[in-house]
N, C-alpha and C. Protein backbone atom coordinates (compact mmCIF):
# COMPACT_ATOMS: atom_id res chain seq x y z
N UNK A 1 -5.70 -37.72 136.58
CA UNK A 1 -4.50 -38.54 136.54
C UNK A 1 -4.89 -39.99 136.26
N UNK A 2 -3.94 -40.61 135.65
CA UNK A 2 -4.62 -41.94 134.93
C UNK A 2 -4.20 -43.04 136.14
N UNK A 3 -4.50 -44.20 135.81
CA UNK A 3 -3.09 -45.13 137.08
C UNK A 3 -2.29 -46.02 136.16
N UNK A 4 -1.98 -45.45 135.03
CA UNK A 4 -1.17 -46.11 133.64
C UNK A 4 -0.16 -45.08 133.80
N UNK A 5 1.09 -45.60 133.29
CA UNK A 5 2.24 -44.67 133.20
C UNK A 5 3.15 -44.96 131.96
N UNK A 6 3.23 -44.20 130.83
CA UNK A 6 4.31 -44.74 130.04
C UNK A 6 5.50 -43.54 129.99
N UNK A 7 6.19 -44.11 130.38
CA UNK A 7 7.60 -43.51 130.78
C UNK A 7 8.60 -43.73 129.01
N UNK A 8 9.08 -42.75 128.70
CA UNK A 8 9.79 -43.61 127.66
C UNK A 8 11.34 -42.43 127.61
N UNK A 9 12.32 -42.58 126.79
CA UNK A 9 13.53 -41.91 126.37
C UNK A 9 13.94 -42.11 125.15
N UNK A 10 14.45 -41.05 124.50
CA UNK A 10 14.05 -40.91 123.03
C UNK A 10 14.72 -39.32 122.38
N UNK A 11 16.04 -40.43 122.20
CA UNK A 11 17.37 -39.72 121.82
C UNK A 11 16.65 -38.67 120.29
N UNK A 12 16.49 -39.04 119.29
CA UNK A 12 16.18 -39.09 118.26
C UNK A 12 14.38 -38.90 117.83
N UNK A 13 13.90 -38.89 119.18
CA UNK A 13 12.15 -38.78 118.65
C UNK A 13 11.42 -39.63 118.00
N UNK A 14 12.16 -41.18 117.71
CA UNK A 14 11.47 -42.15 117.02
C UNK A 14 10.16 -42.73 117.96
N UNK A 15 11.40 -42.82 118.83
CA UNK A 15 10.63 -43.94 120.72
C UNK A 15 9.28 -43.45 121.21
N UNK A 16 9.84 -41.10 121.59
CA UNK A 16 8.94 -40.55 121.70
C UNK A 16 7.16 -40.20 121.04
N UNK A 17 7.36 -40.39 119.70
CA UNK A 17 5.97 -40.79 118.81
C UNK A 17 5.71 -41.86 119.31
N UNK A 18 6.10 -43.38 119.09
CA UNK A 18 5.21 -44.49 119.52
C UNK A 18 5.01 -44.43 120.76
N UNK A 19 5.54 -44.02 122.11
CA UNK A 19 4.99 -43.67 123.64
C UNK A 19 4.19 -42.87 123.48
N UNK A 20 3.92 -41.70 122.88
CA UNK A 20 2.82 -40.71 122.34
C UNK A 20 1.57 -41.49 122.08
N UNK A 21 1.80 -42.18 121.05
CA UNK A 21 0.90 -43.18 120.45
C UNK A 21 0.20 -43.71 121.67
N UNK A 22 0.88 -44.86 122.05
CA UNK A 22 0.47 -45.92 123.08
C UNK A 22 0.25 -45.02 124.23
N UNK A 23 0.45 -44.04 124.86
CA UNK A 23 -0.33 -43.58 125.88
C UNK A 23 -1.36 -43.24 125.50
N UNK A 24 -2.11 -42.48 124.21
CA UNK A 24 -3.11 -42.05 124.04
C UNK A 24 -4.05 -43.06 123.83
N UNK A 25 -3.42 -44.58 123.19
CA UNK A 25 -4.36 -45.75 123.05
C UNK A 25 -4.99 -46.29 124.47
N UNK A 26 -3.99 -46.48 125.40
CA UNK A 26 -4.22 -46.80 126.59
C UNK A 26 -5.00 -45.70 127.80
N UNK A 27 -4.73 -44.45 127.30
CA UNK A 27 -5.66 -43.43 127.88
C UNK A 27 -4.49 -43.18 129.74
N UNK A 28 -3.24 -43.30 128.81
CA UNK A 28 -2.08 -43.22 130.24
C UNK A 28 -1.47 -41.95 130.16
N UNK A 29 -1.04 -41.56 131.60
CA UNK A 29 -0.03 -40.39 131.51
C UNK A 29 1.34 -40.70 130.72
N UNK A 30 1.66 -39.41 130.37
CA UNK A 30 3.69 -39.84 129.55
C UNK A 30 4.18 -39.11 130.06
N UNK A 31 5.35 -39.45 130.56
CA UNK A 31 6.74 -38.88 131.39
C UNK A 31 8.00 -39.37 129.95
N UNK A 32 8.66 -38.31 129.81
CA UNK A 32 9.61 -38.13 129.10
C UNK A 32 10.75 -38.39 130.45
N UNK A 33 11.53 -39.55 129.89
CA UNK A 33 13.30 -39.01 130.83
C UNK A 33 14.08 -38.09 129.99
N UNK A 34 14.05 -37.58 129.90
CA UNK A 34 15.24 -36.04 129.47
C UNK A 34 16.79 -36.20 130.09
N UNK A 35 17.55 -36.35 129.03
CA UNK A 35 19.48 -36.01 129.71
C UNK A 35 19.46 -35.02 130.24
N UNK A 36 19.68 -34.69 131.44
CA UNK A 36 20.13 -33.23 131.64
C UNK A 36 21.28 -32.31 130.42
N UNK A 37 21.49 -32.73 129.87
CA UNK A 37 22.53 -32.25 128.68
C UNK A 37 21.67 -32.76 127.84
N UNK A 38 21.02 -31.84 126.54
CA UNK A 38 20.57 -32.72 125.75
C UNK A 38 21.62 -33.30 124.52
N UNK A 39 21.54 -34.17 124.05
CA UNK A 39 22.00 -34.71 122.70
C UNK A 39 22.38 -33.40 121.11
N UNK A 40 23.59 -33.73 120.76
CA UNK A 40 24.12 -33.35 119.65
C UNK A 40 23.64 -34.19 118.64
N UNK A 41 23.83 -33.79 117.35
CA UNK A 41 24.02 -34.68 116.23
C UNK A 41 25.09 -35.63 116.05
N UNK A 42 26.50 -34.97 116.71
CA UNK A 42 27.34 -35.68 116.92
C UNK A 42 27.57 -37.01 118.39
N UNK A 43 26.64 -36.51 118.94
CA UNK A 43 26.34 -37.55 120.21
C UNK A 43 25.60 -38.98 120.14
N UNK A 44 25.03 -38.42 119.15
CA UNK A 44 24.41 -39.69 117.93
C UNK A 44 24.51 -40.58 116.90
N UNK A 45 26.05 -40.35 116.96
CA UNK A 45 26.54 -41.12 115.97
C UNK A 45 27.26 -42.39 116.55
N UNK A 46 25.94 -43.20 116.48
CA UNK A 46 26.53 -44.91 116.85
C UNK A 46 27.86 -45.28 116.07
N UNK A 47 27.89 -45.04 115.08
CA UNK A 47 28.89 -45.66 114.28
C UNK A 47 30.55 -44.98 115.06
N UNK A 48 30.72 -44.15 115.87
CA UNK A 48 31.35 -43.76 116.74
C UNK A 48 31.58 -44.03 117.74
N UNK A 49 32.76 -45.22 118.11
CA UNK A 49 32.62 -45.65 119.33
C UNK A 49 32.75 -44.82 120.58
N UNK A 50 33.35 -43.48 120.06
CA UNK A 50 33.88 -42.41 120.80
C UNK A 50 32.45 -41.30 121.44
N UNK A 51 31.60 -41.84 120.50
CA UNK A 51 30.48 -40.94 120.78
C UNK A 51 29.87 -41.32 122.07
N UNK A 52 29.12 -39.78 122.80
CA UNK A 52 28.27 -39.93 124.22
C UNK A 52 27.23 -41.25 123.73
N UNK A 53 26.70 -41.33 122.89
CA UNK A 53 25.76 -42.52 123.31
C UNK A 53 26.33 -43.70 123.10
N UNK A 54 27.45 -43.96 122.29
CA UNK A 54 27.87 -44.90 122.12
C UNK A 54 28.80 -45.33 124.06
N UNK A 55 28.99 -43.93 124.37
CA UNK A 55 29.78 -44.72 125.70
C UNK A 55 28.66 -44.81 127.03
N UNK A 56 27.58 -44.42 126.32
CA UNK A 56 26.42 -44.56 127.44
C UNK A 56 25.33 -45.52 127.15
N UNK A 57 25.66 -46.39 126.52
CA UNK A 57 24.39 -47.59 126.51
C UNK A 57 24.41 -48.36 127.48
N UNK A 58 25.21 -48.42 128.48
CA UNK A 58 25.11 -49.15 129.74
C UNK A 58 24.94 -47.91 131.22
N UNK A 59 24.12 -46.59 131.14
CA UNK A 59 24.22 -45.59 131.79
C UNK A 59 24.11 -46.25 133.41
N UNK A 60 24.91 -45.39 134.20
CA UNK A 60 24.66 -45.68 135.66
C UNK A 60 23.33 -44.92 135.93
N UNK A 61 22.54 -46.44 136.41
CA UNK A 61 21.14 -45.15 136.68
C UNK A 61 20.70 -44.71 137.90
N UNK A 62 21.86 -44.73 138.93
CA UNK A 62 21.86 -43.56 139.64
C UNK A 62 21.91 -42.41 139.67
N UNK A 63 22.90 -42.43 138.16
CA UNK A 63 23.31 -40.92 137.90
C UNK A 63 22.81 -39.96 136.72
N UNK A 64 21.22 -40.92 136.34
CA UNK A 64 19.79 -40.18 135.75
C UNK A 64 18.87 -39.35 136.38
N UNK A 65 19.47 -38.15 136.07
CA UNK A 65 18.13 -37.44 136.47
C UNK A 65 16.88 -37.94 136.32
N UNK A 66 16.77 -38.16 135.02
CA UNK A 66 15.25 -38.63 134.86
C UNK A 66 14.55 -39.82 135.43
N UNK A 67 15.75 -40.78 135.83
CA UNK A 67 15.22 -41.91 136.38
C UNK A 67 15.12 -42.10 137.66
N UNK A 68 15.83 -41.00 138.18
CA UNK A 68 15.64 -40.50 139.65
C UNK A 68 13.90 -39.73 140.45
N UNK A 69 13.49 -38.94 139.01
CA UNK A 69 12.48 -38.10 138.71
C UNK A 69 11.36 -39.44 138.80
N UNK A 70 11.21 -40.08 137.69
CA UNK A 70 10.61 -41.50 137.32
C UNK A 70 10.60 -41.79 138.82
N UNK A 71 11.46 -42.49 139.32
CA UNK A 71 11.14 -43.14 140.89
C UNK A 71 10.32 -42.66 141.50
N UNK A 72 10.48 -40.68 141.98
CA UNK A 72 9.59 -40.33 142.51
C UNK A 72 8.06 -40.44 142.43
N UNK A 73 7.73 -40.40 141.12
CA UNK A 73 6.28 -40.50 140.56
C UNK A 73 6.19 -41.87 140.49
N UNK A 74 6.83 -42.91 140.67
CA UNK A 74 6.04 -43.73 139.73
C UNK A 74 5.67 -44.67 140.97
N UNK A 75 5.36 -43.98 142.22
CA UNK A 75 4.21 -44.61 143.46
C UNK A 75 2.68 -44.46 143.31
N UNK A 76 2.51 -42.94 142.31
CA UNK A 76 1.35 -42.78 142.00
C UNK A 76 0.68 -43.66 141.13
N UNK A 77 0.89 -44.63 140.37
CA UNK A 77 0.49 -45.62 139.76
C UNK A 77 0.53 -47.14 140.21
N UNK A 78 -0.43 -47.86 139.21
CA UNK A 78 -0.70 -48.73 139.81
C UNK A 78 0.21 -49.83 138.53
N UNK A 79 0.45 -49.05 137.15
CA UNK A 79 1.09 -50.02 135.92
C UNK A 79 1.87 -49.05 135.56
N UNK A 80 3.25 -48.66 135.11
CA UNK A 80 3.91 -48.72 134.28
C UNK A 80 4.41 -49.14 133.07
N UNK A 81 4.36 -48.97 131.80
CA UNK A 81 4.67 -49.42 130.69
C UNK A 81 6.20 -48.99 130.30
């Protein structure tokens, strides 16, 4: 286990490659946050004000699984990225 952590979220898989990247440069663990629901094509369409991501760019992050998950682990480290 490393004491580096890069945590990242990554609707689309762009985010997920460069956290890929940069953990392997830094020699850190990667934690994916995952929606519990994953993403549509149609959930992705910014240009939609109606769309899930468009009404979730300000998410309550109480009510992230993943960032709930994240909390738990992220005592085992000493850095987070």
């Amino acid at each position: 286990m490393s004491k580096t952590l890069v945590a990242y979220f990554s609707a689309s898989g762009v985010t997920a490659k460069v956290a890929d990247m940069l953990a392997k440069a830094i020699n850190a663990d990667l934690y994916e946050i995952a929606p519990e629901v994953p993403y549509t094509k149609a959930d992705l369409n910014w240009m939609d004000k109606k769309s899930r991501s468009s009404r979730e760019v300000f998410p309550k992050i109480s009510s992230e699984h993943g960032l709930k998950e994240l909390y738990k682990r992220s005592f085992r480290y000493e850095k987070i990225n």
